[in-house]
PDB file of N, CA and C in Angstrom:
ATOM      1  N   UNK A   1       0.845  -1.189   0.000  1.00  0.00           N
ATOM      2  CA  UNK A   1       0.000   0.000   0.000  1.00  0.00           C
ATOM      3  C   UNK A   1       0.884   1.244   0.000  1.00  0.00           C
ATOM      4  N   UNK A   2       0.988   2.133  -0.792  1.00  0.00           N
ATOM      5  CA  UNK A   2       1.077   3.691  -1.394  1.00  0.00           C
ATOM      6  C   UNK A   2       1.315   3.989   0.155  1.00  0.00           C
ATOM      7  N   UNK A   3       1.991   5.318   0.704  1.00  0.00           N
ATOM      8  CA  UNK A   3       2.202   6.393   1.559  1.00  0.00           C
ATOM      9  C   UNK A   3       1.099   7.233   1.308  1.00  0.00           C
ATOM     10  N   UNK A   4       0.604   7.723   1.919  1.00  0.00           N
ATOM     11  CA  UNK A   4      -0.350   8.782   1.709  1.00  0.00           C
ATOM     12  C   UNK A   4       0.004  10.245   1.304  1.00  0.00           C
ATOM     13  N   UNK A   5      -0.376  10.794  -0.507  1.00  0.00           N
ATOM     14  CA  UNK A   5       0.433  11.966  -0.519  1.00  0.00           C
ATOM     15  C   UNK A   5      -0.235  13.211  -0.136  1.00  0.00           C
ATOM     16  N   UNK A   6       0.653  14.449   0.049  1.00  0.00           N
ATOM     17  CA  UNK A   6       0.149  15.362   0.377  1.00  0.00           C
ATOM     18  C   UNK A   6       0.041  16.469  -0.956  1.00  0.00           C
ATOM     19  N   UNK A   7      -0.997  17.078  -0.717  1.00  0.00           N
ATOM     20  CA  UNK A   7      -0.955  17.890  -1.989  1.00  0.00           C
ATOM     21  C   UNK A   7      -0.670  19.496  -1.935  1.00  0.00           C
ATOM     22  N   UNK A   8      -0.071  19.754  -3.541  1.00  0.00           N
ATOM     23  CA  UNK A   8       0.424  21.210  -3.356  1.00  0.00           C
ATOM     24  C   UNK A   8       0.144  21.989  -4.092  1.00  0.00           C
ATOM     25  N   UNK A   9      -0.346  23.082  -3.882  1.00  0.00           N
ATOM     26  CA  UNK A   9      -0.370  24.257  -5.494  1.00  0.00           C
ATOM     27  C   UNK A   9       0.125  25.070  -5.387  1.00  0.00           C
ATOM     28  N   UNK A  10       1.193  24.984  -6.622  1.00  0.00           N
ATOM     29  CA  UNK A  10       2.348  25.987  -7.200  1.00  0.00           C
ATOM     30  C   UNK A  10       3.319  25.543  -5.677  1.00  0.00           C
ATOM     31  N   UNK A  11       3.790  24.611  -5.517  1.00  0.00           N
ATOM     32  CA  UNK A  11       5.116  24.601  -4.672  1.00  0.00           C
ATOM     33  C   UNK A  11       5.954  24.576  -5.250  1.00  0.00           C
ATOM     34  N   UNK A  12       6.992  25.207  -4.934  1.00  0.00           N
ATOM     35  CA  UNK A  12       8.350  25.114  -5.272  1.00  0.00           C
ATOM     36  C   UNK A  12       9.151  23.266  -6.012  1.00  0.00           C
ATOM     37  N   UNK A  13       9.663  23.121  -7.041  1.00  0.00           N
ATOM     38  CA  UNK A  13      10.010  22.008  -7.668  1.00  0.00           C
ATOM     39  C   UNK A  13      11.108  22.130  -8.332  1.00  0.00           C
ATOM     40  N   UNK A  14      12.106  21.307  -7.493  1.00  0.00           N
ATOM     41  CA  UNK A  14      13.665  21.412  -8.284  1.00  0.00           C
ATOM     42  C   UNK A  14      13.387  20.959  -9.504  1.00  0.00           C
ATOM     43  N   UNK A  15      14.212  21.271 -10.331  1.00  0.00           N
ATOM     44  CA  UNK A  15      14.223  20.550 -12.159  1.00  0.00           C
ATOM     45  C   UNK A  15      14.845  18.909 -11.601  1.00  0.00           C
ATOM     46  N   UNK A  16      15.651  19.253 -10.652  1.00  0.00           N
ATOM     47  CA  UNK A  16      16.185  17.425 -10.528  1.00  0.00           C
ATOM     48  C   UNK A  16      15.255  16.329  -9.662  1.00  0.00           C
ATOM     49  N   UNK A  17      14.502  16.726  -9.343  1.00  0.00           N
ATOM     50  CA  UNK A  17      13.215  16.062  -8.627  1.00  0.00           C
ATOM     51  C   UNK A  17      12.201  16.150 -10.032  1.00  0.00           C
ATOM     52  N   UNK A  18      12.011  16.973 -10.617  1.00  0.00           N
ATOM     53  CA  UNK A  18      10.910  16.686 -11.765  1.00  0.00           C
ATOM     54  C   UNK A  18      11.435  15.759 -13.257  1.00  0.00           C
ATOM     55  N   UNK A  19      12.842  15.899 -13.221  1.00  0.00           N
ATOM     56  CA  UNK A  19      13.161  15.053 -14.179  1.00  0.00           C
ATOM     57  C   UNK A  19      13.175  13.499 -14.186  1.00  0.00           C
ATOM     58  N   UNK A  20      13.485  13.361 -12.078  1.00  0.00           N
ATOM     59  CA  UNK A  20      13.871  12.203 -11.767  1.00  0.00           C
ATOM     60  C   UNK A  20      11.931  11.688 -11.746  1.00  0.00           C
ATOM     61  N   UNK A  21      11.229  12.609 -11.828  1.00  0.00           N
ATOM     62  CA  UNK A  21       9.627  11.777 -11.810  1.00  0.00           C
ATOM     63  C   UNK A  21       9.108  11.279 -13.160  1.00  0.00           C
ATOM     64  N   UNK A  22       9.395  12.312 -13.806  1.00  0.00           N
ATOM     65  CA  UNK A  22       9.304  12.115 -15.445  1.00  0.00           C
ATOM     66  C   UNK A  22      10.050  10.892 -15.806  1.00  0.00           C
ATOM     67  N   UNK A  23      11.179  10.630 -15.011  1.00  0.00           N
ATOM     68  CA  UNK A  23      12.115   9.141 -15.763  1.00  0.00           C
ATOM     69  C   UNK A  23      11.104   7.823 -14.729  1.00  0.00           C
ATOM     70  N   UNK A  24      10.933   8.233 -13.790  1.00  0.00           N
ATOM     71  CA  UNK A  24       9.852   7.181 -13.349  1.00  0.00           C
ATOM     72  C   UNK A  24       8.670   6.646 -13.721  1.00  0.00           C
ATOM     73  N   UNK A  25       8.272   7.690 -14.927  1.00  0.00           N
ATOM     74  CA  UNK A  25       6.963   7.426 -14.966  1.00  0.00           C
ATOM     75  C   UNK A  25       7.473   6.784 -16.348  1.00  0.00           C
ATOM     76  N   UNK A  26       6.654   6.802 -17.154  1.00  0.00           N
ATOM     77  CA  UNK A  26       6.490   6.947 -18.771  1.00  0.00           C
ATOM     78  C   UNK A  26       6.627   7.748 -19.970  1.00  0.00           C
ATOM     79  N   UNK A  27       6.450   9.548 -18.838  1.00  0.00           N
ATOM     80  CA  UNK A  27       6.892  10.806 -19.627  1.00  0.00           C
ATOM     81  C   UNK A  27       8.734  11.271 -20.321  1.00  0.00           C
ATOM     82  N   UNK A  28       9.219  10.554 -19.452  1.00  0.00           N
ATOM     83  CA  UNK A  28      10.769  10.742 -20.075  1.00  0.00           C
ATOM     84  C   UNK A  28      10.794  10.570 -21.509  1.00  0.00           C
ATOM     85  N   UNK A  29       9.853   9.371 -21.931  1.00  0.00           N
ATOM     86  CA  UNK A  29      10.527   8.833 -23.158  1.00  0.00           C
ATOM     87  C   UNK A  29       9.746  10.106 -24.223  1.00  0.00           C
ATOM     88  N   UNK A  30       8.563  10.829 -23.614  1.00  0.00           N
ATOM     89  CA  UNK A  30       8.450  12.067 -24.331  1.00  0.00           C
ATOM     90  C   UNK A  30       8.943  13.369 -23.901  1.00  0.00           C
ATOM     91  N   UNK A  31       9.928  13.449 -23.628  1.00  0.00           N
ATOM     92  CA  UNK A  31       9.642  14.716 -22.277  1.00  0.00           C
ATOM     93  C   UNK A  31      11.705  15.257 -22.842  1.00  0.00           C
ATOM     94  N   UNK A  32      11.962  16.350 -22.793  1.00  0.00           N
ATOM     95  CA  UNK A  32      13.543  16.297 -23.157  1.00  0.00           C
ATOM     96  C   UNK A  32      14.122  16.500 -21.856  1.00  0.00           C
ATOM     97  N   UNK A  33      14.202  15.383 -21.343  1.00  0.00           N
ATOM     98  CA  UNK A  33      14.393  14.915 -19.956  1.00  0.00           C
ATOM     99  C   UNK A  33      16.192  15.739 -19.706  1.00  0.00           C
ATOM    100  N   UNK A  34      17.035  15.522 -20.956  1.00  0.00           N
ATOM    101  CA  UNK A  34      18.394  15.821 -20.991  1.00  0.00           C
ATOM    102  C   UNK A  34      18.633  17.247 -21.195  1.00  0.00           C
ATOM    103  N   UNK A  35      17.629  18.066 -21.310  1.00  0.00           N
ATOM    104  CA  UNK A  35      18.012  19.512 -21.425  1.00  0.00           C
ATOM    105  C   UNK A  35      17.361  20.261 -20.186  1.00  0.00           C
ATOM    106  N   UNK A  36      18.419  20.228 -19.280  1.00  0.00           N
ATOM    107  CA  UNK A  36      17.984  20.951 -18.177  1.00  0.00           C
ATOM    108  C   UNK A  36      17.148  22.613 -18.077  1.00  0.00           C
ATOM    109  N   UNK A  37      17.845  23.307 -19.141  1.00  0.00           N
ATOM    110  CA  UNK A  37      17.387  24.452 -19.161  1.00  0.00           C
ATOM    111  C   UNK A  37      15.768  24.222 -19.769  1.00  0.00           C
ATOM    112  N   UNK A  38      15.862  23.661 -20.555  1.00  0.00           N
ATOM    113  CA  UNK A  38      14.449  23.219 -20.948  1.00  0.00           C
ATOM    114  C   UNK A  38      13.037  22.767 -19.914  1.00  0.00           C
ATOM    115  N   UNK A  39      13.588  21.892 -18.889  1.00  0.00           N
ATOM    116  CA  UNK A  39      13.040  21.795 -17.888  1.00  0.00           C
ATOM    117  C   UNK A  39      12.623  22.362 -17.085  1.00  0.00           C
ATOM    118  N   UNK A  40      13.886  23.374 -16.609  1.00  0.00           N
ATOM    119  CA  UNK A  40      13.494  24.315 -15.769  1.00  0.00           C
ATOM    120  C   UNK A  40      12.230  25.494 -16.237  1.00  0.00           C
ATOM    121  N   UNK A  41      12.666  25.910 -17.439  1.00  0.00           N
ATOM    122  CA  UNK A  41      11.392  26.592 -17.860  1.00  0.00           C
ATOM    123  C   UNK A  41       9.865  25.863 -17.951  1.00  0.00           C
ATOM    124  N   UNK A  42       9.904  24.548 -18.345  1.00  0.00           N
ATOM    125  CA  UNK A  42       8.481  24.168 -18.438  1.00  0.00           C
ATOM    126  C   UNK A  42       8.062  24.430 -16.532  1.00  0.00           C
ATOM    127  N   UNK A  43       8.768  24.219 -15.771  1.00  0.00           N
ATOM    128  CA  UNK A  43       8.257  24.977 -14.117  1.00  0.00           C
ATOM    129  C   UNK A  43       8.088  25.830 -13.984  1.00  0.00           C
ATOM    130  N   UNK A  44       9.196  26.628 -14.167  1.00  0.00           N
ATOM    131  CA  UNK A  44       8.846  28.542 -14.649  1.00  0.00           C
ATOM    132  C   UNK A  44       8.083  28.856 -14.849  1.00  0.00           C
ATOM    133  N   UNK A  45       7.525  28.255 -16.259  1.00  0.00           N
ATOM    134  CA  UNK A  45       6.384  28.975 -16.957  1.00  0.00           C
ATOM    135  C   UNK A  45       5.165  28.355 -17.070  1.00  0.00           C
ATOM    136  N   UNK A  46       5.081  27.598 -16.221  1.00  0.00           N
ATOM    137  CA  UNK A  46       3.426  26.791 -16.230  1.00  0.00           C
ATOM    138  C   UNK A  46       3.049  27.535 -15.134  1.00  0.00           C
ATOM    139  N   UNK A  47       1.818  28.133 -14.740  1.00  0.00           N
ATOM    140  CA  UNK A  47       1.367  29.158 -13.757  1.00  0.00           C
ATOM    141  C   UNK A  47       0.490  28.769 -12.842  1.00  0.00           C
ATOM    142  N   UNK A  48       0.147  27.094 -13.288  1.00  0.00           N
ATOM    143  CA  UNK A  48      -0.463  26.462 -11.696  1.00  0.00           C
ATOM    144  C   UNK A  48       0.037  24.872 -11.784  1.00  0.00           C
ATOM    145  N   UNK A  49       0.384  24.892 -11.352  1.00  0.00           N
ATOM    146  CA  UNK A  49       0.800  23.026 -10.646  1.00  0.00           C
ATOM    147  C   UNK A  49       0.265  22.256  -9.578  1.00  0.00           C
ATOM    148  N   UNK A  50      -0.127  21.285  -9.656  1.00  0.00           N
ATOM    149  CA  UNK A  50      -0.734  20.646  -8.543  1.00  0.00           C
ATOM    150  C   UNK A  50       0.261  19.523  -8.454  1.00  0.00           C
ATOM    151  N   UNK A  51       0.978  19.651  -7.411  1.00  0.00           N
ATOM    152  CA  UNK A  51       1.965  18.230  -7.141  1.00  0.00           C
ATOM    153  C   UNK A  51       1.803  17.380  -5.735  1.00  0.00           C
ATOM    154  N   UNK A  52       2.104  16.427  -6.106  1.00  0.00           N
ATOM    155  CA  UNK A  52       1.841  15.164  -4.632  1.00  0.00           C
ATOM    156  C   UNK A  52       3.360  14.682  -4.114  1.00  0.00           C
ATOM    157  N   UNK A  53       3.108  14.914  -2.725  1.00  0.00           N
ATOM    158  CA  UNK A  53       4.418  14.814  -2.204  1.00  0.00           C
ATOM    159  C   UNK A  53       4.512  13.256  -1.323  1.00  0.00           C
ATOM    160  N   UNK A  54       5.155  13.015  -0.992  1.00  0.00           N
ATOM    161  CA  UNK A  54       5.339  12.084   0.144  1.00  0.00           C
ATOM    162  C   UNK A  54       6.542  12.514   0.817  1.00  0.00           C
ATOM    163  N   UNK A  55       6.262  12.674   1.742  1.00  0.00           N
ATOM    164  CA  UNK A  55       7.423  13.656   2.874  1.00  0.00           C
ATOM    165  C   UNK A  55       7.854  14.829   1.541  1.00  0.00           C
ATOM    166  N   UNK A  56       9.515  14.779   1.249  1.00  0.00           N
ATOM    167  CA  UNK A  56       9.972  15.726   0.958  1.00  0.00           C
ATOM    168  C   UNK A  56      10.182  15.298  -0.675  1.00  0.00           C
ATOM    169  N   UNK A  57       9.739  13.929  -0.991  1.00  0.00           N
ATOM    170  CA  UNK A  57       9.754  13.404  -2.231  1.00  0.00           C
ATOM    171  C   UNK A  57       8.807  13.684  -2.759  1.00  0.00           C
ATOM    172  N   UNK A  58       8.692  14.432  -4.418  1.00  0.00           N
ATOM    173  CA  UNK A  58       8.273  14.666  -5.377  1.00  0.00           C
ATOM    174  C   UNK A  58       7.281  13.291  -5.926  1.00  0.00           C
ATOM    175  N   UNK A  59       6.287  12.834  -5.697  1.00  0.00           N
ATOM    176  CA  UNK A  59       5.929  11.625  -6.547  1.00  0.00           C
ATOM    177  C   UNK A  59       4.672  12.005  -7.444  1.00  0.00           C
ATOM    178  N   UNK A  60       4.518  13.207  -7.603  1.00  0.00           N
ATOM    179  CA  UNK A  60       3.072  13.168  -8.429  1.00  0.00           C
ATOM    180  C   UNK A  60       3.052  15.006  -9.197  1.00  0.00           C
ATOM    181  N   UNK A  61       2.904  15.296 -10.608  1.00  0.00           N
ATOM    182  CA  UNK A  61       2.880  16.104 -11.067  1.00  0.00           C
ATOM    183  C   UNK A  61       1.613  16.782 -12.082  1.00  0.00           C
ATOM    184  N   UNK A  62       1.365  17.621 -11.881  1.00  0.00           N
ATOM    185  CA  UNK A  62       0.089  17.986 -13.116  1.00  0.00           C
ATOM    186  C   UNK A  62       0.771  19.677 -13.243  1.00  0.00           C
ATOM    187  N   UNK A  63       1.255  20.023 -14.957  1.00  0.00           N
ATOM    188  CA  UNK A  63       0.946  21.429 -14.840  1.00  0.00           C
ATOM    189  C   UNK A  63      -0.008  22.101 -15.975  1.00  0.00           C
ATOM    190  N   UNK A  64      -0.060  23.209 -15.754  1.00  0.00           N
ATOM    191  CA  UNK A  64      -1.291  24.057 -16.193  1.00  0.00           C
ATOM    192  C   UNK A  64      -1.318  25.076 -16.626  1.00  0.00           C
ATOM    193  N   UNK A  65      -1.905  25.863 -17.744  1.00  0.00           N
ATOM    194  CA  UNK A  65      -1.663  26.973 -17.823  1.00  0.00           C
ATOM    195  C   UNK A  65      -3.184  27.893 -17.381  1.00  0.00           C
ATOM    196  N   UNK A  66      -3.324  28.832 -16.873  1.00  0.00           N
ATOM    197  CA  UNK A  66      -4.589  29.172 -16.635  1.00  0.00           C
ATOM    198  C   UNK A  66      -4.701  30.702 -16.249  1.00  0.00           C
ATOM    199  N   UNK A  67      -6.386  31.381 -16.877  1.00  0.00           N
ATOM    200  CA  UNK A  67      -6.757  32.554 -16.350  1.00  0.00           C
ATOM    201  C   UNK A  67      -7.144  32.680 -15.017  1.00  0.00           C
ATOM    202  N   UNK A  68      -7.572  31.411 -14.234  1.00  0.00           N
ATOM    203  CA  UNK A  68      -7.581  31.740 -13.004  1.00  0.00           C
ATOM    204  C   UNK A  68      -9.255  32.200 -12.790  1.00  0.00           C
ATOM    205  N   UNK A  69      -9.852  32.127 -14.018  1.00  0.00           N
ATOM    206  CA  UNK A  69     -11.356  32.769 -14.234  1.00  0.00           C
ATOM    207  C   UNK A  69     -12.386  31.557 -14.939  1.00  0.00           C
ATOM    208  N   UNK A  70     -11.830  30.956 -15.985  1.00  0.00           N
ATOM    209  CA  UNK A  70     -12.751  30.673 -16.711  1.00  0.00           C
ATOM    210  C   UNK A  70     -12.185  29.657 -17.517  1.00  0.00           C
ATOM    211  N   UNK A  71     -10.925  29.455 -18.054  1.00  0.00           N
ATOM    212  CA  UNK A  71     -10.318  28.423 -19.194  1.00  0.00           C
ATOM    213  C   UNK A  71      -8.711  28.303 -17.759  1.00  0.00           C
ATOM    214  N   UNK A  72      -8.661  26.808 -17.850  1.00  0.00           N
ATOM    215  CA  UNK A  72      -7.443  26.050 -17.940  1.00  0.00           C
ATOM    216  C   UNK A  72      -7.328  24.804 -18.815  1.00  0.00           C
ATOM    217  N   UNK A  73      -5.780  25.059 -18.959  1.00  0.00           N
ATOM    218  CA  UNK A  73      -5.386  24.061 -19.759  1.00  0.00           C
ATOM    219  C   UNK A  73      -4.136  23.169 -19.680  1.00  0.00           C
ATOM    220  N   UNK A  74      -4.039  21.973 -19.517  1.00  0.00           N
ATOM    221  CA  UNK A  74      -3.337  20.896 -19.174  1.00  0.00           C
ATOM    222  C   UNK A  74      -2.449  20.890 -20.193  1.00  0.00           C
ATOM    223  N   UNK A  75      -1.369  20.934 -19.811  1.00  0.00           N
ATOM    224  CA  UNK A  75      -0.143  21.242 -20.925  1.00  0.00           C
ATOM    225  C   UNK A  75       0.078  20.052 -21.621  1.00  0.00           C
ATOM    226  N   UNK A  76      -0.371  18.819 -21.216  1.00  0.00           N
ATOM    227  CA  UNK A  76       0.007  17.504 -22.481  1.00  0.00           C
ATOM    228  C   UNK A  76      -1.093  16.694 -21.949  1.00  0.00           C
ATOM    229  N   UNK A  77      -1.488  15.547 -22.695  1.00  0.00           N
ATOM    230  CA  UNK A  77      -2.013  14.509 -22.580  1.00  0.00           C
ATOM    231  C   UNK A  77      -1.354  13.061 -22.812  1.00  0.00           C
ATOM    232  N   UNK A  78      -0.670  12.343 -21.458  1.00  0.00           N
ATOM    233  CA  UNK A  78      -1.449  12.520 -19.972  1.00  0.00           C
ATOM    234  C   UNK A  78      -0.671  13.839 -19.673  1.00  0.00           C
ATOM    235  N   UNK A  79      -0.908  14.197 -18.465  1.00  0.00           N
ATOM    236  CA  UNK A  79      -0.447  15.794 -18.235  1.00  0.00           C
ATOM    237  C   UNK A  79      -0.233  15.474 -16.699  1.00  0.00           C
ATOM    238  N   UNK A  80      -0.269  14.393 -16.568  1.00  0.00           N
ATOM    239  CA  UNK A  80      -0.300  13.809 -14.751  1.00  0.00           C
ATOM    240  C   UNK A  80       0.507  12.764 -14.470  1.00  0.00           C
ATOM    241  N   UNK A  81       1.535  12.992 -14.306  1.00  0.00           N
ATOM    242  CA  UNK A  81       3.096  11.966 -14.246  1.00  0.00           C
ATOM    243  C   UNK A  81       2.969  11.577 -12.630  1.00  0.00           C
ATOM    244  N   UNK A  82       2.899  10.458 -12.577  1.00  0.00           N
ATOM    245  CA  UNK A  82       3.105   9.825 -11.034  1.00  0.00           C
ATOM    246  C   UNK A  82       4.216   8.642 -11.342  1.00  0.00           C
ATOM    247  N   UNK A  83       4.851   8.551 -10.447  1.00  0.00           N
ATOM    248  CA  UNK A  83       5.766   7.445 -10.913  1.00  0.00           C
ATOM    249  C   UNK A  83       5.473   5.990 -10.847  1.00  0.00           C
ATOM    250  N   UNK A  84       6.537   4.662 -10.889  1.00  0.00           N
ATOM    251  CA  UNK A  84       5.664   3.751 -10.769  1.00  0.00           C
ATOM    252  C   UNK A  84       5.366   3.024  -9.613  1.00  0.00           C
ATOM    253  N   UNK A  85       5.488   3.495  -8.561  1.00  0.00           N
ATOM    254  CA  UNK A  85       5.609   2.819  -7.337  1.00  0.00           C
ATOM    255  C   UNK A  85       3.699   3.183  -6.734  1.00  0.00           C
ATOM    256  N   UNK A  86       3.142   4.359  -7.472  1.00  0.00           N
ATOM    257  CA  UNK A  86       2.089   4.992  -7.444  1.00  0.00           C
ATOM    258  C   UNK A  86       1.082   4.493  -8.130  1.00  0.00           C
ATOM    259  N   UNK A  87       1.480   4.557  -9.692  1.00  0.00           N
ATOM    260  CA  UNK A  87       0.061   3.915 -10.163  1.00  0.00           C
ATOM    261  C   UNK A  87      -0.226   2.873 -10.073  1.00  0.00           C
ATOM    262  N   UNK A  88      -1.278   3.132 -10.772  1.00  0.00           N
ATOM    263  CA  UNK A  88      -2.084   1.690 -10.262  1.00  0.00           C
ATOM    264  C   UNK A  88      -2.659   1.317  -8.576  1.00  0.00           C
ATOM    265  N   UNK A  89      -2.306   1.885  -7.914  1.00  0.00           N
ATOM    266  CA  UNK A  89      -2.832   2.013  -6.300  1.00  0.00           C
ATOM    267  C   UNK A  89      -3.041   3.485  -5.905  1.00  0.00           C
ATOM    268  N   UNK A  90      -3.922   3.589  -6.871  1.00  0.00           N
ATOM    269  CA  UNK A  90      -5.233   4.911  -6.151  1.00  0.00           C
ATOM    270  C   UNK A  90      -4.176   6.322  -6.232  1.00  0.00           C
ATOM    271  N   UNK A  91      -2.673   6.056  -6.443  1.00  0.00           N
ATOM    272  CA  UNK A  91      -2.288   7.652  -6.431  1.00  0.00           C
ATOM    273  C   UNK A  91      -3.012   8.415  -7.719  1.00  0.00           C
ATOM    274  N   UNK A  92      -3.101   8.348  -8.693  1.00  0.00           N
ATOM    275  CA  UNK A  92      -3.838   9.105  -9.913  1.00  0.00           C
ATOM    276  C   UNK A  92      -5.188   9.999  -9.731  1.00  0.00           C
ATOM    277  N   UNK A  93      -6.026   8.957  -8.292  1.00  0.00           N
ATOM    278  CA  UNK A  93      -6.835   9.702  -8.324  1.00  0.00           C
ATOM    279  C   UNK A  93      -6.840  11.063  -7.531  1.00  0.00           C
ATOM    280  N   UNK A  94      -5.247  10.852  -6.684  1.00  0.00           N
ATOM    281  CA  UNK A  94      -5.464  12.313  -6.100  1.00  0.00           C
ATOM    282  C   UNK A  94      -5.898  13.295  -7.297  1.00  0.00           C
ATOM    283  N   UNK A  95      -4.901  13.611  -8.063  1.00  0.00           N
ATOM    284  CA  UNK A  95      -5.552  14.482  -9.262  1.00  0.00           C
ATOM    285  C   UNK A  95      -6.989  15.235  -8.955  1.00  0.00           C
ATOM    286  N   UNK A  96      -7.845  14.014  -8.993  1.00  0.00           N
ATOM    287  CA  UNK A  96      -9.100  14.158  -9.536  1.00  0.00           C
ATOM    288  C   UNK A  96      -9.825  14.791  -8.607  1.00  0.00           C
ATOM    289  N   UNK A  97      -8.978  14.482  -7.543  1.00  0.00           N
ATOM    290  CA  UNK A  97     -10.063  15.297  -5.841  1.00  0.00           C
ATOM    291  C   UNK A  97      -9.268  16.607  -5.785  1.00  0.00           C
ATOM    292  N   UNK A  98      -8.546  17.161  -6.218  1.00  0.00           N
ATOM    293  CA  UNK A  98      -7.863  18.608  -6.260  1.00  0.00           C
ATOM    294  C   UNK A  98      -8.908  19.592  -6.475  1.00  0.00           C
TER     295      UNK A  98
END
């Protein structure tokens, strides 16, 4: 059974904690996991994130771009990287209760 995660919006996210989730999941093999500067900006510049923590570990990501009014939008499809120790045992649906 999963740790129970905690959830965050717009927390702070090293590029080396989001790359190391992206290589956990399935997104690496789309994702330019090797260009750091690249990375760092997709955090930068996505303007809401909802991430799942377990203690101080990174295990769950969604980002977003949004007015904050009326339209958001999920920057890829899937757009919700959990790694694999997560899916498949109920972490995905945090997402959905955000």
């Amino acid at each position: 059974m999963a740790l129970p995660c905690e959830l965050r919006i717009n927390a702070a996210i090293d590029a080396d904690a989001f790359i190391a989730l992206l290589q956990a999941s399935t997104l690496a093999e789309r994702r330019p996991v090797h260009d750091r500067e690249c990375m760092e900006g997709m955090l930068r510049h996505a303007n809401l994130t909802l991430s799942a923590w377990q203690g101080s570990r990174l295990v769950g990501i969604s980002r977003a771009m949004t007015d904050f009014h009326y339209a958001c939008y999920l920057t890829s499809s899937p757009s919700l990287a959990f790694g694999h120790r997560l899916r498949g045992k109920g972490g995905d649906s945090y997402g959905a209760q955000a």
